[in-house]
PDB file of N, CA and C in Angstrom:
ATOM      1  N   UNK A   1     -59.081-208.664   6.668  1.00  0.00           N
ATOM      2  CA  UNK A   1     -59.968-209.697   6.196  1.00  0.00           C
ATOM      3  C   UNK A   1     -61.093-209.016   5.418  1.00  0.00           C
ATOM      4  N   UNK A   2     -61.421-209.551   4.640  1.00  0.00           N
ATOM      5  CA  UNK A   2     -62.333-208.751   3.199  1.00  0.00           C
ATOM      6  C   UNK A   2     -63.630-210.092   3.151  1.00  0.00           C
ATOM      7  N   UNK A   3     -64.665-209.599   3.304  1.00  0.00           N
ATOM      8  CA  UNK A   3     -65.896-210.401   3.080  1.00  0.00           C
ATOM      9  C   UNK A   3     -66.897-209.983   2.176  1.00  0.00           C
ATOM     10  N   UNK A   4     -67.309-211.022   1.230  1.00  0.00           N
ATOM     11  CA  UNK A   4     -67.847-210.614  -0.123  1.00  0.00           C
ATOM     12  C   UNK A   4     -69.366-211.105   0.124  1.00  0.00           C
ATOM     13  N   UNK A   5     -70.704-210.576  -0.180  1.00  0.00           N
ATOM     14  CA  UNK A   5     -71.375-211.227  -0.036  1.00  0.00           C
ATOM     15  C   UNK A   5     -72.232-210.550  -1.663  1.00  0.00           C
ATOM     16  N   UNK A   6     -72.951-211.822  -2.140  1.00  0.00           N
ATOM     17  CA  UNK A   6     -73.230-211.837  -3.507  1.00  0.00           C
ATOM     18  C   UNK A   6     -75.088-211.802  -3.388  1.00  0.00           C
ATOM     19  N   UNK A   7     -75.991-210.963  -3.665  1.00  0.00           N
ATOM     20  CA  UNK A   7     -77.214-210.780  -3.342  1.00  0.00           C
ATOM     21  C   UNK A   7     -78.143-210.989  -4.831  1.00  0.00           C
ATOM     22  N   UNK A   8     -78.586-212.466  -4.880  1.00  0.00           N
ATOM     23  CA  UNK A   8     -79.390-212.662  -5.760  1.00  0.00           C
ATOM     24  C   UNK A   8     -80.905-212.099  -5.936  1.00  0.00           C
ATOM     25  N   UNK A   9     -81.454-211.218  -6.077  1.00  0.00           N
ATOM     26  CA  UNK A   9     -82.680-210.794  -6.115  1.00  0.00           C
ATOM     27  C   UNK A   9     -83.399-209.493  -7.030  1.00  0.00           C
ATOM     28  N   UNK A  10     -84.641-209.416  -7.483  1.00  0.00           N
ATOM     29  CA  UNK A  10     -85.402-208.516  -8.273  1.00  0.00           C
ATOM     30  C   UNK A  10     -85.134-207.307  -7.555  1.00  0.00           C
ATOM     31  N   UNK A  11     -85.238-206.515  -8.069  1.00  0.00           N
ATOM     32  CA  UNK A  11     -85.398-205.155  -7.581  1.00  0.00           C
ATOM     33  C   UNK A  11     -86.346-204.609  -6.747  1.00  0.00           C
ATOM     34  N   UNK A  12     -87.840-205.602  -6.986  1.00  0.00           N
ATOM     35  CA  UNK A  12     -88.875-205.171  -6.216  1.00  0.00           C
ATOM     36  C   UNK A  12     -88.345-206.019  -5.109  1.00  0.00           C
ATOM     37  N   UNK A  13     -87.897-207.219  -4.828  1.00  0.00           N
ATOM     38  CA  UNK A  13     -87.490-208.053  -3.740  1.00  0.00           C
ATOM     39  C   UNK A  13     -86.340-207.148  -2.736  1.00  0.00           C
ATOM     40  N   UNK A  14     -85.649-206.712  -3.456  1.00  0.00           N
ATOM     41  CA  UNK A  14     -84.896-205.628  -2.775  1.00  0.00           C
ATOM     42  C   UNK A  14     -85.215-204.339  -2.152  1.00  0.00           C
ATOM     43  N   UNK A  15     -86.371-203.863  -2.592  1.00  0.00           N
ATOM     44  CA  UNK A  15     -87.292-202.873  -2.078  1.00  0.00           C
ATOM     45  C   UNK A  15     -87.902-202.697  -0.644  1.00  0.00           C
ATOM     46  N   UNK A  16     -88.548-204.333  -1.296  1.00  0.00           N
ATOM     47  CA  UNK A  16     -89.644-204.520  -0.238  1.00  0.00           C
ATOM     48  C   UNK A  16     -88.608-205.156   0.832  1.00  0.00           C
ATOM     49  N   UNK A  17     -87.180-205.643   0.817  1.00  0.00           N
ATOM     50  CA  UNK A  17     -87.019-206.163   1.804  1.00  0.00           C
ATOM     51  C   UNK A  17     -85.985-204.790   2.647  1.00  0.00           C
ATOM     52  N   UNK A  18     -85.438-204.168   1.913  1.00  0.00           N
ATOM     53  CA  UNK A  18     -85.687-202.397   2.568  1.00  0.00           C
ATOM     54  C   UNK A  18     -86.224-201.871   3.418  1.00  0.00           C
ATOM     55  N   UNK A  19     -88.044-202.112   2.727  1.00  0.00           N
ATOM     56  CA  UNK A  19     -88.588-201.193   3.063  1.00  0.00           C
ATOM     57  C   UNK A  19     -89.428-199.921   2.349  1.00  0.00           C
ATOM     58  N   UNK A  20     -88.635-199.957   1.042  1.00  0.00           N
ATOM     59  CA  UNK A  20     -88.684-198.653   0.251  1.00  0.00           C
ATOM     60  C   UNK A  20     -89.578-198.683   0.155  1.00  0.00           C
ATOM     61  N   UNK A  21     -90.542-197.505  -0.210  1.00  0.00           N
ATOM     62  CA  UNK A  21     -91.749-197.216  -1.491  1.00  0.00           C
ATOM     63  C   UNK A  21     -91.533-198.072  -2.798  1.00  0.00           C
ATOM     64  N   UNK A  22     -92.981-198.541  -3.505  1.00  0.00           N
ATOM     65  CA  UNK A  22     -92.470-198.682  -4.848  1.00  0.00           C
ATOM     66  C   UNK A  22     -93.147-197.356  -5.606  1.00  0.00           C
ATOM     67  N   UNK A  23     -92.024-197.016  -5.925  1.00  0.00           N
ATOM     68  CA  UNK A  23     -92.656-195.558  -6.940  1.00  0.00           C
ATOM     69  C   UNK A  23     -93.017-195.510  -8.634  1.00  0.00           C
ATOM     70  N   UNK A  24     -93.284-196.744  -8.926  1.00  0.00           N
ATOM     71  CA  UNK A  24     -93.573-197.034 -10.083  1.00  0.00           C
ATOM     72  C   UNK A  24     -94.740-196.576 -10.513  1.00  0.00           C
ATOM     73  N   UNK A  25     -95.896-196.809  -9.529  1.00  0.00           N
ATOM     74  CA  UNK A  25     -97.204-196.323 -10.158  1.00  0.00           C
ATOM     75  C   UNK A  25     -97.084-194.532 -10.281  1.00  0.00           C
ATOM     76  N   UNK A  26     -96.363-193.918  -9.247  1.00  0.00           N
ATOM     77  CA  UNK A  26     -96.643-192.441  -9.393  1.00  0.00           C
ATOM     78  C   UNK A  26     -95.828-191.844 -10.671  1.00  0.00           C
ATOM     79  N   UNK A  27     -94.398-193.011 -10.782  1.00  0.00           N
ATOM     80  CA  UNK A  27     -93.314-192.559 -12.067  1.00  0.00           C
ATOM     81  C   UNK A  27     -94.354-193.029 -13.713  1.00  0.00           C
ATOM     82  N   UNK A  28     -95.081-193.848 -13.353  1.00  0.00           N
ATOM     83  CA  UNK A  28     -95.845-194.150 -14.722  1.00  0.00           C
ATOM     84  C   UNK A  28     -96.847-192.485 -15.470  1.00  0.00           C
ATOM     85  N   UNK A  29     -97.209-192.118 -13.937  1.00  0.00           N
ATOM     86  CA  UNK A  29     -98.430-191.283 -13.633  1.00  0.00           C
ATOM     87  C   UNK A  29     -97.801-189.825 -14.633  1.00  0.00           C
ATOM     88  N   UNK A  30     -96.531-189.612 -13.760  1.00  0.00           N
ATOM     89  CA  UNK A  30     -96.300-188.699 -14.245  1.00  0.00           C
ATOM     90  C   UNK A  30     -95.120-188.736 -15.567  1.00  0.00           C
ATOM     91  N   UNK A  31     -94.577-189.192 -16.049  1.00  0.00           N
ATOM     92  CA  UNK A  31     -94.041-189.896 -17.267  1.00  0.00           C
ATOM     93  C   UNK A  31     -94.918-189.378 -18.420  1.00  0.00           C
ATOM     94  N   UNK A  32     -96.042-189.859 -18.295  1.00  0.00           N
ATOM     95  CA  UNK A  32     -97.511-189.565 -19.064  1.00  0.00           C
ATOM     96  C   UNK A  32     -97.967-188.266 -19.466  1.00  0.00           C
ATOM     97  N   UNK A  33     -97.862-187.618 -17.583  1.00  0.00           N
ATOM     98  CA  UNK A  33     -98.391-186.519 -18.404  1.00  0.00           C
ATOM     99  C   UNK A  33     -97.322-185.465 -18.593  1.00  0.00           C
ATOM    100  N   UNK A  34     -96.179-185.668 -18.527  1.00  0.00           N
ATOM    101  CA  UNK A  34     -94.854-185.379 -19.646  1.00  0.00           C
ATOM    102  C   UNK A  34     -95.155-185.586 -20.804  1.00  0.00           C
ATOM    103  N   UNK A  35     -95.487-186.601 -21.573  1.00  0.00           N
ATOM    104  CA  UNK A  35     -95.907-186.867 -22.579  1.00  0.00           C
ATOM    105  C   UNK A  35     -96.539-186.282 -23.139  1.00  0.00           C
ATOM    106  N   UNK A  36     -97.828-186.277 -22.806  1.00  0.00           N
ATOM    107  CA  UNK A  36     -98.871-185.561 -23.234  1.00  0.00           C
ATOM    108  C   UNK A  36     -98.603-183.827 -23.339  1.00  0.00           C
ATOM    109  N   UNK A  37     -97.978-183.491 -22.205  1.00  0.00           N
ATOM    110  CA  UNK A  37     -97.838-181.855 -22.332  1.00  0.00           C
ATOM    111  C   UNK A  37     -96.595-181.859 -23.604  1.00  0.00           C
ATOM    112  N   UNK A  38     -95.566-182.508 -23.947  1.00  0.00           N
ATOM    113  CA  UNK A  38     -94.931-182.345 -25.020  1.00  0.00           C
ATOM    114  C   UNK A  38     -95.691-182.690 -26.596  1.00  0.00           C
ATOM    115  N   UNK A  39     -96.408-183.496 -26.807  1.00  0.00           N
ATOM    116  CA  UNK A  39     -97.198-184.187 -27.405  1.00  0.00           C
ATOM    117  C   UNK A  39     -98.296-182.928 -27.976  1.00  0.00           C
ATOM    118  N   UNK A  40     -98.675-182.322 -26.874  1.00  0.00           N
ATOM    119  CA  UNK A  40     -99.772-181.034 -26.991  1.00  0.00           C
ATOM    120  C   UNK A  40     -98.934-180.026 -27.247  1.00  0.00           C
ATOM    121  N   UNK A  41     -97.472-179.905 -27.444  1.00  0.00           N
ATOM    122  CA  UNK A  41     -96.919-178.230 -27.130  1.00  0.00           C
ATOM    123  C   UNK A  41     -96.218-178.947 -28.711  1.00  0.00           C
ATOM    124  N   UNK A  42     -95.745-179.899 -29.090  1.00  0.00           N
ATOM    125  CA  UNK A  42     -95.498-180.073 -30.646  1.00  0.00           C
ATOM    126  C   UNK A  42     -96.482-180.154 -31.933  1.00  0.00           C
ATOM    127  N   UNK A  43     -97.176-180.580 -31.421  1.00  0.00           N
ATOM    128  CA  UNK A  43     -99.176-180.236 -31.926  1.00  0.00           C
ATOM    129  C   UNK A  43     -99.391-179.063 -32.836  1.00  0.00           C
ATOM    130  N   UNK A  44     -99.246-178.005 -30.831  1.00  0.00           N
ATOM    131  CA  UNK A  44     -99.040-176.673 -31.443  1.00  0.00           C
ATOM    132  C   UNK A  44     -98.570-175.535 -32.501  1.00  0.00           C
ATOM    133  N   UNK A  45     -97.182-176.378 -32.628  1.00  0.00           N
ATOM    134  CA  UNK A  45     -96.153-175.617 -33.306  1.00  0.00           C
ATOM    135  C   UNK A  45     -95.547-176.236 -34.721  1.00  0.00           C
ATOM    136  N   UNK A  46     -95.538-175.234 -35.769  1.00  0.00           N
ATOM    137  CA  UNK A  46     -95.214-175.629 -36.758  1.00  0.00           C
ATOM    138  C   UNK A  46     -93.992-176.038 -36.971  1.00  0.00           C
ATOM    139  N   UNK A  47     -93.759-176.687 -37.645  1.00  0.00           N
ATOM    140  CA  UNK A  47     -91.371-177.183 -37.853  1.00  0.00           C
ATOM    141  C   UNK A  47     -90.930-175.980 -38.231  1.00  0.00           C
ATOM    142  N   UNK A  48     -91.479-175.030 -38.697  1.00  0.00           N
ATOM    143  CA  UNK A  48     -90.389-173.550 -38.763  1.00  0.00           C
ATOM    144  C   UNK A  48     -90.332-173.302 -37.509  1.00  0.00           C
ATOM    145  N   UNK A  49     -91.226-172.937 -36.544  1.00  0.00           N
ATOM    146  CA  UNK A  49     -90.973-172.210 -35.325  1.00  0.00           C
ATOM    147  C   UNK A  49     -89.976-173.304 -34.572  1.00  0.00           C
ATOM    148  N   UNK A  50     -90.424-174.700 -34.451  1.00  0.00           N
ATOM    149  CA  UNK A  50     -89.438-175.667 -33.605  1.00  0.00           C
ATOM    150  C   UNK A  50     -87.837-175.251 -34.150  1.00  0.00           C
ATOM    151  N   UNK A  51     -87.764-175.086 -35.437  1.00  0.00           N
ATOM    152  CA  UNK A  51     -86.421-174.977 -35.326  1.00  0.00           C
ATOM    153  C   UNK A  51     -85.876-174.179 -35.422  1.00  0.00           C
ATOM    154  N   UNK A  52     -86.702-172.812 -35.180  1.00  0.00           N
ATOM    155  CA  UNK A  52     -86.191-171.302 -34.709  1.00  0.00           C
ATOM    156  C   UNK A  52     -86.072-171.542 -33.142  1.00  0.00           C
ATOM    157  N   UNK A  53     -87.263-172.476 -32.692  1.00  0.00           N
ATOM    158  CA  UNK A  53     -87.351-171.673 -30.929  1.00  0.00           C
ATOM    159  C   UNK A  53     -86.029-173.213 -30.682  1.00  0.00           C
ATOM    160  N   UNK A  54     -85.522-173.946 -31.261  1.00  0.00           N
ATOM    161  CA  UNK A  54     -84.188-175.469 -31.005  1.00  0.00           C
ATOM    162  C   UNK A  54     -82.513-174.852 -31.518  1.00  0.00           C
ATOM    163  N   UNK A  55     -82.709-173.865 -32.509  1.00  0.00           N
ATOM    164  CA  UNK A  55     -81.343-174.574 -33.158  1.00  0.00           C
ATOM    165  C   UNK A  55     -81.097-172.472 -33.193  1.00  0.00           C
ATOM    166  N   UNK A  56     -81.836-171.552 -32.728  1.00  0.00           N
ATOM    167  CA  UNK A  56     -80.557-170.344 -32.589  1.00  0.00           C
ATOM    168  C   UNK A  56     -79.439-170.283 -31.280  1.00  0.00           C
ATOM    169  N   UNK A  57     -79.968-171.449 -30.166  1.00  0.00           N
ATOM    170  CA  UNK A  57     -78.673-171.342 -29.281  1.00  0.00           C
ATOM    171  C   UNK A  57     -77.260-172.198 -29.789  1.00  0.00           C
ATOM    172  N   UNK A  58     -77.868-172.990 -30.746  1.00  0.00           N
ATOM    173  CA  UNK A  58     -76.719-174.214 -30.970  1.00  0.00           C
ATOM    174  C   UNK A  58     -76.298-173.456 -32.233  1.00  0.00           C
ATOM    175  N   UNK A  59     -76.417-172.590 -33.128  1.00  0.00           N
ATOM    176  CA  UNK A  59     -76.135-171.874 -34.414  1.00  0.00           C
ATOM    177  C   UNK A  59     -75.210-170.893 -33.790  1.00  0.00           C
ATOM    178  N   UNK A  60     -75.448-170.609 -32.763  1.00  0.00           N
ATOM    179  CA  UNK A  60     -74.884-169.385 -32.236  1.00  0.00           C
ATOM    180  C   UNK A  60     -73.734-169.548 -31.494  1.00  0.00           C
ATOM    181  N   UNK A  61     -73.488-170.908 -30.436  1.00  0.00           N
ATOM    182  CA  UNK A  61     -72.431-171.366 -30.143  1.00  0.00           C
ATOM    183  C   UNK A  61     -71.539-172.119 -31.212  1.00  0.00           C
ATOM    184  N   UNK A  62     -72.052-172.509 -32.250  1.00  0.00           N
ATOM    185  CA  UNK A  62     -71.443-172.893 -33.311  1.00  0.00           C
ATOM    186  C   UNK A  62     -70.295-171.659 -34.128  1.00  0.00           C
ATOM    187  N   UNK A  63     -70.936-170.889 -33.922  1.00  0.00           N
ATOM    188  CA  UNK A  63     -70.290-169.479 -34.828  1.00  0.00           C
ATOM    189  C   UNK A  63     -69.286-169.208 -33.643  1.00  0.00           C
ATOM    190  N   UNK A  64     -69.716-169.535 -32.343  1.00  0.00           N
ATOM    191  CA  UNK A  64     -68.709-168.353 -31.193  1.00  0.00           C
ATOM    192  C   UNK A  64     -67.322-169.721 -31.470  1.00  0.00           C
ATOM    193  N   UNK A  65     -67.654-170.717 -31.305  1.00  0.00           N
ATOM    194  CA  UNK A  65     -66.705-171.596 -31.405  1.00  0.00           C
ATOM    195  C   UNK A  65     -65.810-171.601 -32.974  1.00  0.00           C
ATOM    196  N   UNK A  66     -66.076-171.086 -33.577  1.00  0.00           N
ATOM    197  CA  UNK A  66     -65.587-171.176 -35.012  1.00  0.00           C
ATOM    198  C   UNK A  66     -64.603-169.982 -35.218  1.00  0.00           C
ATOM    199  N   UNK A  67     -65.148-168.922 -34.389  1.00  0.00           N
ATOM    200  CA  UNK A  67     -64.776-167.248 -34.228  1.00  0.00           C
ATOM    201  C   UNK A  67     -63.233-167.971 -33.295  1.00  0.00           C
ATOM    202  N   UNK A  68     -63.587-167.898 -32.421  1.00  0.00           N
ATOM    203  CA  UNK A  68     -62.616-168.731 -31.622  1.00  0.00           C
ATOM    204  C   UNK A  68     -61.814-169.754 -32.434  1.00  0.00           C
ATOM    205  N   UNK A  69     -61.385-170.768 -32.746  1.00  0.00           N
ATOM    206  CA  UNK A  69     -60.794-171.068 -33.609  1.00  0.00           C
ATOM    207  C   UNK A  69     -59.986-170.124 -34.678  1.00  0.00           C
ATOM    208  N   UNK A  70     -60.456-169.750 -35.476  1.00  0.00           N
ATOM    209  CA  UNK A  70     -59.886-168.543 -36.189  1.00  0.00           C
ATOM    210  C   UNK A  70     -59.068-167.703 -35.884  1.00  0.00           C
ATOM    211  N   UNK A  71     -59.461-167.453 -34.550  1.00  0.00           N
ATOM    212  CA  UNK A  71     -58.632-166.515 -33.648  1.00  0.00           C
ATOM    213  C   UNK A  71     -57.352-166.409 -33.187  1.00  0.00           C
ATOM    214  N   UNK A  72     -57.252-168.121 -32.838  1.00  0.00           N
ATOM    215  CA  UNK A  72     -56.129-168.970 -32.325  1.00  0.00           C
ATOM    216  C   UNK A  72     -54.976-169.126 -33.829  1.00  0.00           C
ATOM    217  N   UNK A  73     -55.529-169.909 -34.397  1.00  0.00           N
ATOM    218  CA  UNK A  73     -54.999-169.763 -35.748  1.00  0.00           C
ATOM    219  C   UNK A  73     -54.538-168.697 -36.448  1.00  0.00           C
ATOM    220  N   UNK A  74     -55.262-167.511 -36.430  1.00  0.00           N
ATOM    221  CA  UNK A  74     -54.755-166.011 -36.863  1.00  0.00           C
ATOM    222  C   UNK A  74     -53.491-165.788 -35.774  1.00  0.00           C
ATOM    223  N   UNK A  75     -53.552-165.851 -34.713  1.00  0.00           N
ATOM    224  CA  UNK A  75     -52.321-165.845 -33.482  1.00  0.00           C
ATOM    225  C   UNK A  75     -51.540-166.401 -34.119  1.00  0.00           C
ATOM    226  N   UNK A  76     -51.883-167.919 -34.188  1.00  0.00           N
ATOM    227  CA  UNK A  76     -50.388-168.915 -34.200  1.00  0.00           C
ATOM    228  C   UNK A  76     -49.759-168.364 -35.514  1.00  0.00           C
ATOM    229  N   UNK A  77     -50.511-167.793 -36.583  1.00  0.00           N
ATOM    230  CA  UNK A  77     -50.138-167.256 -37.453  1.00  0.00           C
ATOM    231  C   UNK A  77     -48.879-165.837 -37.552  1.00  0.00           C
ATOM    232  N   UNK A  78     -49.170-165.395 -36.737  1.00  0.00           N
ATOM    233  CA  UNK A  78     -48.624-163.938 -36.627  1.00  0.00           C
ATOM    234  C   UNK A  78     -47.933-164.663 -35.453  1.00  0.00           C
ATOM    235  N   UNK A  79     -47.646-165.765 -34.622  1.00  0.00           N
ATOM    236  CA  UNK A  79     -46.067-165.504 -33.902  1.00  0.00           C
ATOM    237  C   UNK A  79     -44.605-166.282 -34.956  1.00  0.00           C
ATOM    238  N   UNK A  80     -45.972-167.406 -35.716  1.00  0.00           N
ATOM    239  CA  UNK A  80     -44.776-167.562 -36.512  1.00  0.00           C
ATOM    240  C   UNK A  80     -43.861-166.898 -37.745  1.00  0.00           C
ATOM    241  N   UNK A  81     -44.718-165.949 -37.823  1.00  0.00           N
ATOM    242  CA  UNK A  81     -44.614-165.002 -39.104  1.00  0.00           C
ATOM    243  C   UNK A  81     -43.360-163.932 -38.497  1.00  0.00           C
ATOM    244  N   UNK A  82     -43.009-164.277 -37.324  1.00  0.00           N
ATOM    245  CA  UNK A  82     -42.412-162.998 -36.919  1.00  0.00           C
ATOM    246  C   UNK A  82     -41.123-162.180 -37.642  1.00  0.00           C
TER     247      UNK A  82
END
């Protein structure tokens, strides 16, 4: 026997009838000053450095993946060549 029960209610209604914390005011709190410390650390930095200190790990897996490729292909090359 299988019993379904269907629970109409807000999220804070569901909380409070839990029990839970509402952690909204501390998630606002700190959200913010996420913000702000990114906000202050892009401030800082000029668009040359952002996309030296963003894009040499992704340039670099780009090339290892490409190397790779090539590699496979140079193989499949030389078994069919046999």
């Amino acid at each position: 026997m299988k019993f379904t029960i269907d629970v109409d209610c807000t999220p804070e209604e569901a909380r409070d009838f839990l029990g839970l914390p509402d952690v909204k005011p501390v998630q606002e709190v700190l959200m913010r000053q996420v913000e702000e410390r990114m906000l202050s650390t892009l401030a800082a930095m000029d668009p040359e450095t952002m996309i030296k200190t963003w894009l040499p790990a992704g340039v670099q897996n780009f090339e290892q993946l490409q190397k790779m490729f090539w590699a496979q292909f140079a193989s499949m090359g030389r078994r069919d060549g046999k």
